[in-house]
N, C-alpha and C. Protein backbone atom coordinates (compact mmCIF):
# COMPACT_ATOMS: atom_id res chain seq x y z
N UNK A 1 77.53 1.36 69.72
CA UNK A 1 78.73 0.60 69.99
C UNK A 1 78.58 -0.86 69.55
N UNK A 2 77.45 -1.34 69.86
CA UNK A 2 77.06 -2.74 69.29
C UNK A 2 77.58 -2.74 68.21
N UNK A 3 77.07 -1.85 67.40
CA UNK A 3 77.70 -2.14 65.80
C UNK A 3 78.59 -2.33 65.01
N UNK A 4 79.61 -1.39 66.31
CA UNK A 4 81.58 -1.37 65.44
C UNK A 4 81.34 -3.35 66.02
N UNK A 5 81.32 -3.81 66.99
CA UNK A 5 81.49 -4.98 67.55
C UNK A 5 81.26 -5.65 66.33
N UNK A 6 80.33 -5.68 65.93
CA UNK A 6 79.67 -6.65 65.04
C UNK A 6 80.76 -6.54 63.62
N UNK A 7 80.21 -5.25 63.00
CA UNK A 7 81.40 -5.34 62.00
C UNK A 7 82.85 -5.45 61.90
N UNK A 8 83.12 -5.40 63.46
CA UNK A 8 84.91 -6.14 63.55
C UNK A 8 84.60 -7.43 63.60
N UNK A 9 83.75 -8.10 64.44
CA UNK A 9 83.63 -9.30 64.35
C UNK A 9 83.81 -10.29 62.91
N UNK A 10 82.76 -9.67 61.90
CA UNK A 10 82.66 -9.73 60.66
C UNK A 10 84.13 -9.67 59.72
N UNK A 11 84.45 -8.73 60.11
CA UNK A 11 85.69 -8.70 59.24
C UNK A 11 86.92 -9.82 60.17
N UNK A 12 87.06 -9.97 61.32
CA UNK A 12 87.96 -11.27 61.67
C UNK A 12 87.72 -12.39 61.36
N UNK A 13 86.25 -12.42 60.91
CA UNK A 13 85.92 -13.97 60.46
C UNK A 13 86.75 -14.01 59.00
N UNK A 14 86.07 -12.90 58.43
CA UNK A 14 86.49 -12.64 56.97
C UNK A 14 88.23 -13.12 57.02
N UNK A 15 88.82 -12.80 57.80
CA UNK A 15 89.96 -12.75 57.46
C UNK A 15 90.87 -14.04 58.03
N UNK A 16 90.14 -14.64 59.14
CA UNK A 16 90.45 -15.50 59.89
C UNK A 16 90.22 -17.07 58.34
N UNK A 17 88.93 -16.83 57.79
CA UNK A 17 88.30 -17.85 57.06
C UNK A 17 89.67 -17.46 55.49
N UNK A 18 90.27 -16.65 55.44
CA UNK A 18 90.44 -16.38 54.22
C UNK A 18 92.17 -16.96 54.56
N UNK A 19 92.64 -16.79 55.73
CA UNK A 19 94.08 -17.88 56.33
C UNK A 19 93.56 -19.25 56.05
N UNK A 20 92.72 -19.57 56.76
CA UNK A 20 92.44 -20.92 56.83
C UNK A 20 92.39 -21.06 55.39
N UNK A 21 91.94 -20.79 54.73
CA UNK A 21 91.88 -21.71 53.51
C UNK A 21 93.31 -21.33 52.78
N UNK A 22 93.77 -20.42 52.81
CA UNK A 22 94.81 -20.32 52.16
C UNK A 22 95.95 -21.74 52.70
N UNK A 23 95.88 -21.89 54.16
CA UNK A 23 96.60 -22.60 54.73
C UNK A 23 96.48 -23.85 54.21
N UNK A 24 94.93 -24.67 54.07
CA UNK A 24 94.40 -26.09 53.81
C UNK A 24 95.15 -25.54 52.38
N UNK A 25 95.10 -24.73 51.09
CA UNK A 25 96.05 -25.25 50.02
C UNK A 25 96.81 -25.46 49.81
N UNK A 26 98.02 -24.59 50.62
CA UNK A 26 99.26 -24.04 50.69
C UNK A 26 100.01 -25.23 51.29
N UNK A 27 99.66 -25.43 52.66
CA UNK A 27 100.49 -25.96 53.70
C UNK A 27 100.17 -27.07 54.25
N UNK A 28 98.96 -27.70 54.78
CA UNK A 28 98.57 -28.29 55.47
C UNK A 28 98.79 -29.55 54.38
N UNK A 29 98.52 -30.67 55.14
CA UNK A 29 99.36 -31.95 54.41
C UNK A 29 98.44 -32.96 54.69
N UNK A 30 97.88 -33.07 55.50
CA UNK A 30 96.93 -34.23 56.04
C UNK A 30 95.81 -34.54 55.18
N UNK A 31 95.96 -35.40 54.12
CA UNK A 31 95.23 -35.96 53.55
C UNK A 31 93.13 -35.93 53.21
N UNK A 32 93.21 -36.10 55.11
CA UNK A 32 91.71 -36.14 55.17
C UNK A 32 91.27 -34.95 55.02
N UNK A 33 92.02 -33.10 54.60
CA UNK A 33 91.58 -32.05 54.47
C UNK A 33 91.64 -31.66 53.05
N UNK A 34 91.71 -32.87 51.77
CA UNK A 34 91.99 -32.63 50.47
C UNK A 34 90.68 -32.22 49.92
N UNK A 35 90.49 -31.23 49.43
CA UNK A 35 89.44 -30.64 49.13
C UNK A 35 88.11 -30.48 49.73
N UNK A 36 88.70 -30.04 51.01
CA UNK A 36 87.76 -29.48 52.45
C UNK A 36 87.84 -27.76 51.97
N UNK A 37 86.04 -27.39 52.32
CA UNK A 37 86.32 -25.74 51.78
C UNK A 37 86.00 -24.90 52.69
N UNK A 38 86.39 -24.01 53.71
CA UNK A 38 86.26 -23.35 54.82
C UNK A 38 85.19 -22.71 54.48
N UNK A 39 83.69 -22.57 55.02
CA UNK A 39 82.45 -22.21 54.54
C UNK A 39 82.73 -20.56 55.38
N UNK A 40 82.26 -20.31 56.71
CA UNK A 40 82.19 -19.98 58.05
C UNK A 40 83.00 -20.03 59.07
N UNK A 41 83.44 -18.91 59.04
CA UNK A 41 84.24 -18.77 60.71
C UNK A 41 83.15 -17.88 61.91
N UNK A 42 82.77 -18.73 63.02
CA UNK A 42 82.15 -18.08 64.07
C UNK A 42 83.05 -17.79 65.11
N UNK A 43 83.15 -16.41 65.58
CA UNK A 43 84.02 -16.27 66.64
C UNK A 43 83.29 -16.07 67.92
N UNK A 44 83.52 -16.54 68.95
CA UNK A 44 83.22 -16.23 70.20
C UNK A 44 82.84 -14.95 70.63
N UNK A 45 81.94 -14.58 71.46
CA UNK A 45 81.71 -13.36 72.30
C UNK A 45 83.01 -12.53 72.74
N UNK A 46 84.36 -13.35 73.17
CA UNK A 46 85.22 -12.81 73.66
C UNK A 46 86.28 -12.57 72.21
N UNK A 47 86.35 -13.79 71.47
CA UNK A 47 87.09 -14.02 70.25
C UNK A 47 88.28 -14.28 70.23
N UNK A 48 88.09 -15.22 71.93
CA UNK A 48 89.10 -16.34 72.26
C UNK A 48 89.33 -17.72 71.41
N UNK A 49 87.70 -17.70 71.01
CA UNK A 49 87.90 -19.51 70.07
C UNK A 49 86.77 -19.38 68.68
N UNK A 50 86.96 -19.62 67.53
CA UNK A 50 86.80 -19.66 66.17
C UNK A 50 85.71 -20.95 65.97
N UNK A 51 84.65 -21.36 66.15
CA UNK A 51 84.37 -22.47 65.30
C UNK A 51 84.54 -22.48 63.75
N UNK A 52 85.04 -23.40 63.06
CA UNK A 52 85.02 -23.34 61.55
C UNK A 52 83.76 -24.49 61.07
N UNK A 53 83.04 -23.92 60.33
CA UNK A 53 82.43 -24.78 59.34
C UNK A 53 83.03 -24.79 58.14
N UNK A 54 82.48 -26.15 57.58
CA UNK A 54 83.65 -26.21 56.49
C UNK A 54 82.26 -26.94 55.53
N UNK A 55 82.58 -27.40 54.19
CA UNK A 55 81.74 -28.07 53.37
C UNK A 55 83.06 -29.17 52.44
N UNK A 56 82.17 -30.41 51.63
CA UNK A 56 83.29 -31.09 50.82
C UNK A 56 81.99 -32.09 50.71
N UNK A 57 82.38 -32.66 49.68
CA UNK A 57 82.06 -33.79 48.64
C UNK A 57 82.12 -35.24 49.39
N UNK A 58 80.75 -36.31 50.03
CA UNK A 58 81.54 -36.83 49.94
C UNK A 58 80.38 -37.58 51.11
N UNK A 59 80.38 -38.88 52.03
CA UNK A 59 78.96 -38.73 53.03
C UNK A 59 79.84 -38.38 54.31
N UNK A 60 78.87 -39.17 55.09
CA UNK A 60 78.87 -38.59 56.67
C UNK A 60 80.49 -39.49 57.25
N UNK A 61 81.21 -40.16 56.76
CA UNK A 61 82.44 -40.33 57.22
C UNK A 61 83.61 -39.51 56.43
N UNK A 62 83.24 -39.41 55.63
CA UNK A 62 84.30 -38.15 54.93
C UNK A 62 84.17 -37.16 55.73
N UNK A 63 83.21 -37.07 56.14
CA UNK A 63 82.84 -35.73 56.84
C UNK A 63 83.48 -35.95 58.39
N UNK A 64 83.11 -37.08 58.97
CA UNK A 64 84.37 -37.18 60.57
C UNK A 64 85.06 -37.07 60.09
N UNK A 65 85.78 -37.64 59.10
CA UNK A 65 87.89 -37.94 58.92
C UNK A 65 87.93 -36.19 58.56
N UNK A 66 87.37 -35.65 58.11
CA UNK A 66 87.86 -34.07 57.80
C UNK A 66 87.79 -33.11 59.02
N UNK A 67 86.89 -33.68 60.02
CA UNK A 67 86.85 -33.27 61.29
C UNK A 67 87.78 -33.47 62.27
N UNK A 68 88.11 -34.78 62.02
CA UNK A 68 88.90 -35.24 62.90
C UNK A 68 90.85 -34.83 62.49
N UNK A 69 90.78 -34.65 60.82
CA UNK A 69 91.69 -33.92 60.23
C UNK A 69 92.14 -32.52 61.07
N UNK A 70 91.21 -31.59 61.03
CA UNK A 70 90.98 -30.04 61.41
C UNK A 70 91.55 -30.04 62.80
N UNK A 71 91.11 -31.28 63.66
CA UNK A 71 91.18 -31.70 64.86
C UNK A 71 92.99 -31.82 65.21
N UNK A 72 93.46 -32.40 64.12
CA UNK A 72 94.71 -32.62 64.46
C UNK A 72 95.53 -31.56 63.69
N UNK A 73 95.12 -30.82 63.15
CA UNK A 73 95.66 -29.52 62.22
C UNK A 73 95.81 -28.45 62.71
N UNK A 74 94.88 -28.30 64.05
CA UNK A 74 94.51 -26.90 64.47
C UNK A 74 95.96 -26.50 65.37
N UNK A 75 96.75 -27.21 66.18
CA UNK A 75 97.71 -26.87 66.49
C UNK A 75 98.69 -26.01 65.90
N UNK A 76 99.19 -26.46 64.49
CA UNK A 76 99.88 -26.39 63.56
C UNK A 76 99.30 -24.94 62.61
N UNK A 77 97.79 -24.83 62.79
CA UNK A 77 97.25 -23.59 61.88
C UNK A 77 97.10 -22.56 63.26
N UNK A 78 97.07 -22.80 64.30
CA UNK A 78 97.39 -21.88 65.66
C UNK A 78 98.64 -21.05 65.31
N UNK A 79 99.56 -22.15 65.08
CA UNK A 79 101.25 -21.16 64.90
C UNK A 79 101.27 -20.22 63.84
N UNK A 80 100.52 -20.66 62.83
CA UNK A 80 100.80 -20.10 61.09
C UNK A 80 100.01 -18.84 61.15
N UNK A 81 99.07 -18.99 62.39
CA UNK A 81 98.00 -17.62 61.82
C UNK A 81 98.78 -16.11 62.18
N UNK A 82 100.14 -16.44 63.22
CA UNK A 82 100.79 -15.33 63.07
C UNK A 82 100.34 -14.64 64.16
């Protein structure tokens, strides 16, 4: 049984990571997510909450403002994921 777990898990990331980025090209508008690349989606034990890792070009304050971007995005990518 462990195992279906795991490979559903696997495939919601898959699919969860493959919105998100579609979304950051498509839709999302906020500047500080301009060529931010969704690396990793980790989902929770329950798969109530998503951490995203992400990667981009750039040092360690590009890297808050894209955080802090995601931060104010996630509302807005909550509604879109459907």
């Amino acid at each position: 049984m462990q195992g279906n777990t795991v490979d559903r898990n696997s495939r919601l990331e898959g699919e969860i990571r493959s919105v998100l980025s579609d979304l950051l090209r498509f839709e999302v508008k906020d500047p500080r997510l301009v060529d931010v690349t969704v690396s990793t989606i980790r989902l929770s034990a329950d798969r109530s909450k998503a951490r995203v890792y992400f990667s981009l070009i750039g040092d360690e304050e590009r890297a808050r403002q894209a955080g802090d971007g995601f931060i104010a995005a996630a509302p807005f990518m909550r509604r879109q994921r459907g």
